[in-house]
Protein backbone atom coordinates (compact mmCIF):
# COMPACT_ATOMS: atom_id res chain seq x y z
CA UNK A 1 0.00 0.00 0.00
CA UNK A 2 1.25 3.19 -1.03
CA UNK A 3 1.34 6.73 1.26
CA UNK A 4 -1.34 9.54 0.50
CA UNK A 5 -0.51 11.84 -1.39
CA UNK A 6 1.94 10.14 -3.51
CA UNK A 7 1.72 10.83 -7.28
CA UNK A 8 -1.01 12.87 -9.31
CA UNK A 9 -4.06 11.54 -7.43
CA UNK A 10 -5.89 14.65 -6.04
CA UNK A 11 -8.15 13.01 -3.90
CA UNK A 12 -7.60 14.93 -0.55
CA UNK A 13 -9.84 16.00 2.42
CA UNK A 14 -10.86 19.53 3.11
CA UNK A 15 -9.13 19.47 6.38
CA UNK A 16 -5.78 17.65 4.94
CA UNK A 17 -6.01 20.38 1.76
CA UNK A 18 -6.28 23.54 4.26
CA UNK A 19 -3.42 22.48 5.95
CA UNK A 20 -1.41 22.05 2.91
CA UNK A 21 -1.90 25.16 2.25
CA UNK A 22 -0.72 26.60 5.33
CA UNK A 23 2.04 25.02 6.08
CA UNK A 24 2.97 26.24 2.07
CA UNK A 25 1.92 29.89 2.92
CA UNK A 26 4.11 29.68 6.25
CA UNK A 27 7.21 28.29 4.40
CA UNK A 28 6.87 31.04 1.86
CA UNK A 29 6.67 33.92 4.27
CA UNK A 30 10.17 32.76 5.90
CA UNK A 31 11.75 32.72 2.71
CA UNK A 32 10.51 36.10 1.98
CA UNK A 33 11.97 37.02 5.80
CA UNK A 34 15.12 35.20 5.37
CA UNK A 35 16.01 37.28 1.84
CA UNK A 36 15.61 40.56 4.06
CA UNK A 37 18.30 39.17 6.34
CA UNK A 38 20.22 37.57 4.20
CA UNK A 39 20.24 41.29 2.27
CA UNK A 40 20.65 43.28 5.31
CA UNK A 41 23.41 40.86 7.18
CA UNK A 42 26.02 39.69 4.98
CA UNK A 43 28.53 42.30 3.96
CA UNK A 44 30.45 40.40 1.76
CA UNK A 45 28.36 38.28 -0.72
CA UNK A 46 30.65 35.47 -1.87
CA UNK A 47 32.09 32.05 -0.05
CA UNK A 48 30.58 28.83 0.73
CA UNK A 49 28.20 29.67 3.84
CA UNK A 50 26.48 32.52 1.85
CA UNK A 51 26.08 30.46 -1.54
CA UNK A 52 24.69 27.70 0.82
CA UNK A 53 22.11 29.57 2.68
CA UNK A 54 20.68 31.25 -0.55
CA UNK A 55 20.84 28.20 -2.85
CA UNK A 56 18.91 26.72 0.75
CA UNK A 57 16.29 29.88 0.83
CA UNK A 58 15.02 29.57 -2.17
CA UNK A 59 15.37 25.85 -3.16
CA UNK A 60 12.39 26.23 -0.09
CA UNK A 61 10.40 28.42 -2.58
CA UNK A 62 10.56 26.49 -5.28
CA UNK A 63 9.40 23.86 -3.61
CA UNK A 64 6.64 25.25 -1.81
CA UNK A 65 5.80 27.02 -5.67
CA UNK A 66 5.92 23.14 -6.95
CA UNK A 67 3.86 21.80 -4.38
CA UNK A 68 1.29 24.65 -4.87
CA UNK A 69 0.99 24.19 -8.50
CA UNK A 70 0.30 20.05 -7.93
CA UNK A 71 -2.17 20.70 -4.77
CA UNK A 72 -4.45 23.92 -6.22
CA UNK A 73 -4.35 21.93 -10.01
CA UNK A 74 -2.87 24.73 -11.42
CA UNK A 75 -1.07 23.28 -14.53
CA UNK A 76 -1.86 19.94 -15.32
CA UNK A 77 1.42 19.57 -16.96
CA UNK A 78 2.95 17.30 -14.21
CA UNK A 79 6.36 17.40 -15.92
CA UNK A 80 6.44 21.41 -14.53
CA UNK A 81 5.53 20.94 -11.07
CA UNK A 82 7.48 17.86 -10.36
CA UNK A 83 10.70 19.72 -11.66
CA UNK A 84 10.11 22.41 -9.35
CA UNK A 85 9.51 20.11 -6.75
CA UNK A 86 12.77 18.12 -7.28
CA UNK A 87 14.84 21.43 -7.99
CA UNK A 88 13.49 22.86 -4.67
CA UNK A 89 13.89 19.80 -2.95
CA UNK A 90 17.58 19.16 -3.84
CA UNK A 91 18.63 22.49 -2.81
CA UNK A 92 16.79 23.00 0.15
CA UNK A 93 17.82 19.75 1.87
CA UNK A 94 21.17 19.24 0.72
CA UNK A 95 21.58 23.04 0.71
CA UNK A 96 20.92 22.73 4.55
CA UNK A 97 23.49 20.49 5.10
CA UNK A 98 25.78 22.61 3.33
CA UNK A 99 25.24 25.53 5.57
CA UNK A 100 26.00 23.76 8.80
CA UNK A 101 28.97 22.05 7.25
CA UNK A 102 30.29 25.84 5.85
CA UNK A 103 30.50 26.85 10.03
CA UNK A 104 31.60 23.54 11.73
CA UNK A 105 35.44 24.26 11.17
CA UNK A 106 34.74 27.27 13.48
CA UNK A 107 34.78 24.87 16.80
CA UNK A 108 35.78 21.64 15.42
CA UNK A 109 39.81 21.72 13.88
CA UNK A 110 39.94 18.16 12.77
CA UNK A 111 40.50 18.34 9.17
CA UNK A 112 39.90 14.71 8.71
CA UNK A 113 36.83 15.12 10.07
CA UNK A 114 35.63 17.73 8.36
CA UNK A 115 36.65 16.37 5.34
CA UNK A 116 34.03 12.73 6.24
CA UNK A 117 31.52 15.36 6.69
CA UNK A 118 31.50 16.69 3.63
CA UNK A 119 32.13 13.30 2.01
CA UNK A 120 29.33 12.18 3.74
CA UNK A 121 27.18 14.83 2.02
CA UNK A 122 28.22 14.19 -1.35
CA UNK A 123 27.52 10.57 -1.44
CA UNK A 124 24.33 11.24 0.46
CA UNK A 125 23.01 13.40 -1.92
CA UNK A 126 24.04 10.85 -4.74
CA UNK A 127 22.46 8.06 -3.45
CA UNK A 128 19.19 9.99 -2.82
CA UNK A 129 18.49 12.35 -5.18
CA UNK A 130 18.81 10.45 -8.38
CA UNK A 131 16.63 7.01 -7.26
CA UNK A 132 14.17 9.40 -5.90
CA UNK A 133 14.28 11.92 -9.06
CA UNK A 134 13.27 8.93 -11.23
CA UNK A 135 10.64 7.68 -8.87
CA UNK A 136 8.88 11.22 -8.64
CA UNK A 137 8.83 11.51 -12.40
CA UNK A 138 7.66 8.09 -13.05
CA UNK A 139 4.83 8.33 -10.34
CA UNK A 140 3.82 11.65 -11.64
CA UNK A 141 3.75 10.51 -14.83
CA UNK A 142 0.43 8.46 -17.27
CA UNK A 143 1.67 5.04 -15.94
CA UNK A 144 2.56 5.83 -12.45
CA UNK A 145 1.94 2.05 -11.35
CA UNK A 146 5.54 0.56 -11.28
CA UNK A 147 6.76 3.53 -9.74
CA UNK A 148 4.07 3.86 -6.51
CA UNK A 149 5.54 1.17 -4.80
CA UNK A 150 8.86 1.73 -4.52
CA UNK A 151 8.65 5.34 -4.14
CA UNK A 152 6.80 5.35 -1.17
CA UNK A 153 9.29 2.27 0.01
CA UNK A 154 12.32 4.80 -0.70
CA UNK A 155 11.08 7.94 0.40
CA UNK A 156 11.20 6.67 4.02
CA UNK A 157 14.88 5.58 3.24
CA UNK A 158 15.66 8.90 1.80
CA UNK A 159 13.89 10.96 4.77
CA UNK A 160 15.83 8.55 7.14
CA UNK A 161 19.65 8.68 6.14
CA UNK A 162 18.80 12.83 5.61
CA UNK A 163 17.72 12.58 9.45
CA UNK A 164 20.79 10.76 10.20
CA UNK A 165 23.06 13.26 8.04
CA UNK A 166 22.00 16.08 10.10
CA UNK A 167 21.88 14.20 13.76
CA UNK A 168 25.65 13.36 13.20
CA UNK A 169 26.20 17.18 11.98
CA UNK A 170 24.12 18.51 15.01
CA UNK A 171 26.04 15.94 17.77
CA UNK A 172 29.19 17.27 15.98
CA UNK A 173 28.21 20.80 16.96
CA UNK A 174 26.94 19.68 20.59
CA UNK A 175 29.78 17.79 21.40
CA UNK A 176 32.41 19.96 20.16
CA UNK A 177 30.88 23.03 22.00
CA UNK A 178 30.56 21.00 25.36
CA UNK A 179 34.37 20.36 25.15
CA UNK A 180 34.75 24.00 24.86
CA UNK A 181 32.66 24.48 27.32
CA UNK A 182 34.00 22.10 30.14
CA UNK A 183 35.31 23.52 33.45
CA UNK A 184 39.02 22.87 32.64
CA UNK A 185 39.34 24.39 29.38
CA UNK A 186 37.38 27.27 29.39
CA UNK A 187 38.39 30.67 30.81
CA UNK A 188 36.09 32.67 27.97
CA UNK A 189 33.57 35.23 29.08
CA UNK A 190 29.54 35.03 29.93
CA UNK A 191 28.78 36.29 26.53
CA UNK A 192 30.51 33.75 25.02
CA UNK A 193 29.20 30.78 27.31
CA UNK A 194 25.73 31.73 27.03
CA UNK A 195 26.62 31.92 23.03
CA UNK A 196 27.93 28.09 22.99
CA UNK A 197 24.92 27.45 25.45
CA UNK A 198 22.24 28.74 22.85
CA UNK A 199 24.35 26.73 20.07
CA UNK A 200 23.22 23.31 21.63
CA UNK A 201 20.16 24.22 22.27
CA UNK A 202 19.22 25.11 18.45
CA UNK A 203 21.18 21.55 17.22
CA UNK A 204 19.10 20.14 19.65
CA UNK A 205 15.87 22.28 18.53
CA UNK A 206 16.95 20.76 15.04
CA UNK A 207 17.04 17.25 15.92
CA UNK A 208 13.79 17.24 17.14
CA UNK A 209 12.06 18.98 13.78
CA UNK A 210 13.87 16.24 12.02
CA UNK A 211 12.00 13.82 13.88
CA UNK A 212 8.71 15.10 13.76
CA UNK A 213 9.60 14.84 9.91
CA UNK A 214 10.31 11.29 10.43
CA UNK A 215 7.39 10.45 12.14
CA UNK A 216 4.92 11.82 9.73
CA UNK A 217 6.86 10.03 7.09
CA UNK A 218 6.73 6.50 8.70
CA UNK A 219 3.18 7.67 9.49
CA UNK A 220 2.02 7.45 5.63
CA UNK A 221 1.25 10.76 5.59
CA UNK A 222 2.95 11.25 2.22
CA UNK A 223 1.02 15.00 1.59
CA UNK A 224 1.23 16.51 4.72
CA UNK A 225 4.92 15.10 5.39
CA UNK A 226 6.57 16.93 2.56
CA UNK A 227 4.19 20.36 3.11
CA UNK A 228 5.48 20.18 6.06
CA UNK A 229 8.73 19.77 5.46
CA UNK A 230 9.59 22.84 3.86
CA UNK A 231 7.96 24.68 6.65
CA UNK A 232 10.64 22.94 9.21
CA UNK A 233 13.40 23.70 6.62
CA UNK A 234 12.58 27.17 6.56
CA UNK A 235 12.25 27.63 10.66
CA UNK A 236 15.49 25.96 10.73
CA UNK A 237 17.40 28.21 8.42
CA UNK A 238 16.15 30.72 10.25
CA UNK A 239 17.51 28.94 13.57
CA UNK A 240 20.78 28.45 11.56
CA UNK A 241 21.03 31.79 10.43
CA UNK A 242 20.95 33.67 14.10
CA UNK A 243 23.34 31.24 15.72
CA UNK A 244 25.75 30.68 13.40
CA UNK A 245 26.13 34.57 12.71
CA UNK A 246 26.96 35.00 15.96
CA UNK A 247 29.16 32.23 15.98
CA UNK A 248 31.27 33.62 13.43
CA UNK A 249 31.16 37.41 15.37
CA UNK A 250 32.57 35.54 18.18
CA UNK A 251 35.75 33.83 16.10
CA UNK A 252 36.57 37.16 14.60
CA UNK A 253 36.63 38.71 18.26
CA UNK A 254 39.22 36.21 18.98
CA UNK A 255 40.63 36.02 15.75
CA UNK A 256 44.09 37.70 16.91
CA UNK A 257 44.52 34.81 19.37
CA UNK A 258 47.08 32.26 18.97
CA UNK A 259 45.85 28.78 18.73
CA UNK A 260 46.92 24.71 17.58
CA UNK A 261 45.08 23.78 15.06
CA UNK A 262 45.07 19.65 16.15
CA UNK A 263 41.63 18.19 17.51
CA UNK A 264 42.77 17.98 21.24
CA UNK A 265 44.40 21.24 21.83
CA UNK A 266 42.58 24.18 22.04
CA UNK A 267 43.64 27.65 22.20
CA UNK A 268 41.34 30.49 23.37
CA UNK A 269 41.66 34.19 23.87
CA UNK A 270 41.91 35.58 27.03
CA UNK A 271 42.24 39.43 26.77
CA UNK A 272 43.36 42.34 25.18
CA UNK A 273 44.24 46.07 27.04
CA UNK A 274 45.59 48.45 24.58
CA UNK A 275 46.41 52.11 24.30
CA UNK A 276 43.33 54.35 24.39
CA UNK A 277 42.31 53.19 27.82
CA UNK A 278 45.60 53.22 28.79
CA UNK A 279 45.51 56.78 27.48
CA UNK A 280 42.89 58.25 29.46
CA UNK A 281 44.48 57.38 32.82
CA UNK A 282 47.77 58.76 32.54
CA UNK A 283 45.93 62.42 31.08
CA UNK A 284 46.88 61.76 27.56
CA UNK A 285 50.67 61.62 28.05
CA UNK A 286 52.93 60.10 24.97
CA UNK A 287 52.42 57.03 26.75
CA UNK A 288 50.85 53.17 25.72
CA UNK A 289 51.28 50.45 27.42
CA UNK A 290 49.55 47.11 26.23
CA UNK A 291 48.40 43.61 27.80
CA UNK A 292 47.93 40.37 25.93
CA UNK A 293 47.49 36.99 27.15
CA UNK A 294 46.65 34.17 25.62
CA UNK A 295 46.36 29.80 27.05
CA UNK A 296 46.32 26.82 25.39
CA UNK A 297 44.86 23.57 26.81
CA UNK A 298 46.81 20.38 27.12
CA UNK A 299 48.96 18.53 29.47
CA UNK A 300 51.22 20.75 32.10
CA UNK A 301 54.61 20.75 31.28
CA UNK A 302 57.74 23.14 31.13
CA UNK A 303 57.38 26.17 29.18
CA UNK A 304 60.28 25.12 27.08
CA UNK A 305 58.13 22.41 25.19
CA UNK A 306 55.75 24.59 23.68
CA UNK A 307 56.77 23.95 20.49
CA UNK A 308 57.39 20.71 20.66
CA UNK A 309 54.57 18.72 22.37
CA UNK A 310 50.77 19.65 21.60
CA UNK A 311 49.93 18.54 24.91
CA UNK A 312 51.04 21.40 26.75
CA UNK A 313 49.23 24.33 28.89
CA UNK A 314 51.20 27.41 28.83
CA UNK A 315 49.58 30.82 29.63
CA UNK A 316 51.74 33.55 28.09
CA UNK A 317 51.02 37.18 29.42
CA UNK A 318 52.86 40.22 27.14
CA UNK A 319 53.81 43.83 28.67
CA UNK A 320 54.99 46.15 27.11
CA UNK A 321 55.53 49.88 28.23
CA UNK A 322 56.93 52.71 25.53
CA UNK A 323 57.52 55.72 27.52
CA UNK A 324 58.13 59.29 25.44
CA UNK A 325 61.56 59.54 26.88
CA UNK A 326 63.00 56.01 26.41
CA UNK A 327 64.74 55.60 23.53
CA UNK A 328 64.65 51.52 23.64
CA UNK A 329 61.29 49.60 23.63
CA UNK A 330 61.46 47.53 27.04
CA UNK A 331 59.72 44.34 26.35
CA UNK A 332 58.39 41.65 29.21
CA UNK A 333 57.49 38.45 29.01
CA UNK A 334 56.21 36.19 31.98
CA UNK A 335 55.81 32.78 31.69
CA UNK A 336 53.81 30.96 33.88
């Protein structure tokens, strides 16, 4: 038995119809929302995260403009709606996964790591897209028998290893940012705790959407599952979008700090006192005087290993004091 919903038949209930229709209208609304942000936010329109997130926006439209045409009988051409609908589809979901894979190098510096991610979304999107492409057009299509079946068998499949794709993307996130966040490697600020705090929370926020997803899928609710889905989509770029922006505010902050760039060792910035402040205290004298320290994470050992063994914790503080009548620069440096 096949899922409602699945190919050209139109024979829907008032109730199930209406909320078609909203869940449409809703998705469409976000985009339009997400374009003003997307316009008013980025500064610099070019790189993979920006490319991502539109491709993502409106691959949402299009598929909410697909589904729209098939569900109010606009064009009976089924060939136009059901490209729409895969063209949409493609880009929204896979665009998704993009986006959160275009931030994760921001707390996790495991190269290899990153690289299975992104492997993981390329073969993903190979071995989904194209069975399901065929099986859309083929159920959509005068003879739709042969397809039914196994479309509504592979959609679940589909719906499930996209689930999984973004559960391992969001646990990457959580975990990483709890290892930031535990008691002996952090010494960042409130702000920034209460940033990585709200970053778990959306991945988490995330998961669950996914699932509802799921469960409407394995439901049989074929219609209302992929209505829905570009509503969830679009609530989630818009989670994406808020956290990840501030994310990236937060790495630039601490962009001048020194760090390893190896899984286990983590470098963070501590704090930065420079000469305007300075300035004002000594009544605008020719004076500057500037603090910078910065810690790394590891095992303890002597200061002279730095270089040598990732495991070490060193916390370096800088002073230096350049006085008008000095004609040397007298430069400190404490180790401890």
């Amino acid at each position: 038995m096949t899922d409602s919903g699945i190919g050209k038949s139109n024979g829907k209930s008032q109730a199930t119809f209406i909320t078609i229709i909203v869940f449409l209208a809703i998705a469409l609304y976000n985009v339009i929302e997400l374009n003003f942000i997307i316009l008013a936010t980025f500064k610099r329109r070019g790189g993979l995260y920006f490319w991502s997130f539109v491709v993502s926006t409106w691959g949402i439209a299009i598929y909410a403009i697909g589904f729209l045409i098939k569900d109010l009988q606009i064009s009976t051409q089924s060939s136009l709606y059901v490209t729409l609908i895969i063209i949409g589809w493609c880009s929204m979901v896979t665009g998704q996964s993009v986006v959160l894979y275009s931030r994760l190098h921001l707390i996790l510096r495991d190269k290899t790591r990153l690289r299975l991610v992104l492997g993981m979304i390329i073969f993903n999107a190979i071995i989904c897209h194209l069975p399901i492409i065929v099986m859309v057009y083929g159920a959509n299509s005068d003879h739709p028998e042969r397809f039914l079946a196994p479309y509504s068998i592979y959609e679940k499949v589909q719906v499930t290893i996209f689930f999984l794709q973004e559960l391992i993307i969001s646990v990457l996130y959580i975990v990483q940012t709890l290892r930031i966040l535990r008691p002996e490697g952090n010494i960042r600020g409130k702000a920034s705790r209460r940033l990585m705090g709200h970053l778990i929370y959306v991945n988490v926020i995330i998961v669950l959407l996914d699932i509802t997803i799921l469960g409407l899928e394995y439901s049989g609710l074929y219609d209302i599952q992929t209505t829905y889905k570009g509503l969830v989509y679009s609530v989630k770029l818009k989670l994406e979008f808020s956290i990840l922006n501030r994310l990236v505010e937060l790495t630039k902050s601490t962009k001048s700090s020194s760090y390893n760039n190896s899984s286990d060792h983590y470098g963070v910035h501590m704090e930065t006192f420079d000469g305007d402040r300075i300035k004002k205290q000594t009544g605008g004298k020719n004076e500057r005087s500037r603090y910078r320290a910065h810690a790394y994470a590891g095992g303890v050992k002597d200061s002279a290993a730095i270089h040598q063994d990732e495991s070490v914790v060193v916390m370096t503080t800088e002073v230096i004091h350049k006085f008008e009548n000095v004609s040397k620069l007298k430069q400190l440096v404490y180790y401890a």
